[in-house]
Protein backbone atom coordinates (compact mmCIF):
# COMPACT_ATOMS: atom_id res chain seq x y z
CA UNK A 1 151.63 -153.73 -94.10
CA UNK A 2 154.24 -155.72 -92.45
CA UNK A 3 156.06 -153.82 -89.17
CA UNK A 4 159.14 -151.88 -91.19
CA UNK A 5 157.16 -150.27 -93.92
CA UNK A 6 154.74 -149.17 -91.17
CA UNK A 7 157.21 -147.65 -88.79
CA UNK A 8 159.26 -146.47 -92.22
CA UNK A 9 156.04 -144.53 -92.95
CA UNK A 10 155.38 -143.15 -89.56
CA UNK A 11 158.88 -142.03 -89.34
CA UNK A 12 158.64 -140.12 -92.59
CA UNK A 13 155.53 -138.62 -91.78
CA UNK A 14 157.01 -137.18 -88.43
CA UNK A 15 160.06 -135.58 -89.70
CA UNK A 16 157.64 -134.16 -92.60
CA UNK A 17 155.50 -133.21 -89.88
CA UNK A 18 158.48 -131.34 -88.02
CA UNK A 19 159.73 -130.03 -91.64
CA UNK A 20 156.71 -128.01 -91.99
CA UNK A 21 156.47 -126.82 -89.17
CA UNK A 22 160.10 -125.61 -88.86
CA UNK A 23 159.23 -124.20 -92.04
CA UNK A 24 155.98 -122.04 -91.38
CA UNK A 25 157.81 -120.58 -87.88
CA UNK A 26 160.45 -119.61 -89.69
CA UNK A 27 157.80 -117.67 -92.12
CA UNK A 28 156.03 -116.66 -89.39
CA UNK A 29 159.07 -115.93 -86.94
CA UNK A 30 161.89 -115.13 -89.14
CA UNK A 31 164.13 -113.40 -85.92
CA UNK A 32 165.31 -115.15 -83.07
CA UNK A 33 166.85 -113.19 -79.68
CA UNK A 34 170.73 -112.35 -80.37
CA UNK A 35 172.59 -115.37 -78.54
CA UNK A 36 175.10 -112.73 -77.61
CA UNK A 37 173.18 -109.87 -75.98
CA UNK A 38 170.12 -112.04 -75.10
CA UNK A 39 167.96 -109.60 -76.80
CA UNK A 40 168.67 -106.61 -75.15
CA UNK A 41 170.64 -105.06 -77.45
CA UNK A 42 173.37 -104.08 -75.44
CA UNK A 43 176.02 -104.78 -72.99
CA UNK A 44 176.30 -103.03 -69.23
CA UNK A 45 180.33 -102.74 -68.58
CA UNK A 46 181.11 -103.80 -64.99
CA UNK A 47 183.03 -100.65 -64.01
CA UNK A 48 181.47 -97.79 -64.71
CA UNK A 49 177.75 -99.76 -66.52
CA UNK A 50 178.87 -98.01 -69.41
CA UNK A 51 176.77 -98.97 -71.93
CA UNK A 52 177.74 -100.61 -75.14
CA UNK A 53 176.32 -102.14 -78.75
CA UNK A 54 176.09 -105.50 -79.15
CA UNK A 55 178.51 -106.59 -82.38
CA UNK A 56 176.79 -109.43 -83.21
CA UNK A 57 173.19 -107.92 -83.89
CA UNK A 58 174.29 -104.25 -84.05
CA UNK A 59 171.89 -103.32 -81.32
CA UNK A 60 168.98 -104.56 -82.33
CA UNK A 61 168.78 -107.75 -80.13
CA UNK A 62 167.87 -110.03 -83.01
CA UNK A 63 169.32 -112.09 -85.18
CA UNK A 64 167.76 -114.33 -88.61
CA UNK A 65 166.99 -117.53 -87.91
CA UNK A 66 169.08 -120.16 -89.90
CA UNK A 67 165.90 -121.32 -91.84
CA UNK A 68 164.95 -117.76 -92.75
CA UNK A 69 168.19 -117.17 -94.14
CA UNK A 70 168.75 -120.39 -96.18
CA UNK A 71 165.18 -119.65 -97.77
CA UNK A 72 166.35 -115.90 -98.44
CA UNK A 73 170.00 -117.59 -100.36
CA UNK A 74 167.60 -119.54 -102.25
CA UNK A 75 165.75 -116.93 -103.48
CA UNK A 76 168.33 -115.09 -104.34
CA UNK A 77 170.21 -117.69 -106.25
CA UNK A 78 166.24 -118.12 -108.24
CA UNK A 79 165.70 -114.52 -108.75
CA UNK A 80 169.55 -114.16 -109.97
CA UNK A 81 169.30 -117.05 -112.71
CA UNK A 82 166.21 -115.62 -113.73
CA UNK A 83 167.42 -112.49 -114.40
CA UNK A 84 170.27 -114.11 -116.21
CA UNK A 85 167.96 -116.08 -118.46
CA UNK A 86 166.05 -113.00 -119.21
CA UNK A 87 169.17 -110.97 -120.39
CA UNK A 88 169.86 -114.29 -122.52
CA UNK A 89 166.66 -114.24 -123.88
CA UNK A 90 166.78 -110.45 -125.07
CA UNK A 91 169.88 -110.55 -126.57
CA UNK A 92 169.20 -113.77 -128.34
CA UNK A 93 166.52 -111.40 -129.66
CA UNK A 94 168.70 -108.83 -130.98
């Protein structure tokens, strides 16, 4: 192998490398902390530490993690031409 195919190869192999793995954490770890609250779900107010809901997570101090919720579009989009073949299918039937 000559030096540009080899460093071609090793360069695809890393970011496949990294693709996976972004992949299984995101399987594995589908929340992240809220970047607003921090994940502690809520907010102190100065004055009086009144205590308040954080808008962004409602409260719950996490948030989906952008992987997790491209993979949950996508199977949405599968399961909702699925079902749309399916209805084709029966009333091709009848």
């Amino acid at each position: 192998m000559n030096t540009p195919n080899s460093l071609t190869l090793l360069l695809f192999l890393f970011f496949t490398f990294v693709a996976l793995g972004y992949a299984w954490s995101c399987a594995v770890f589908p929340y992240k902390a809220c970047r607003s609250c921090r994940g502690v779900d809520f907010f102190r107010s100065p004055v009086f530490r009144a205590i308040r809901l954080c808008r962004r997570c409602d409260g719950s101090g996490r948030t989906l993690r952008a992987g997790r919720r491209a993979y949950n579009s996508y199977l949405r989009a599968r399961r909702s031409f699925r079902n749309a073949q399916e209805r084709n299918r029966r009333n091709d039937d009848h």
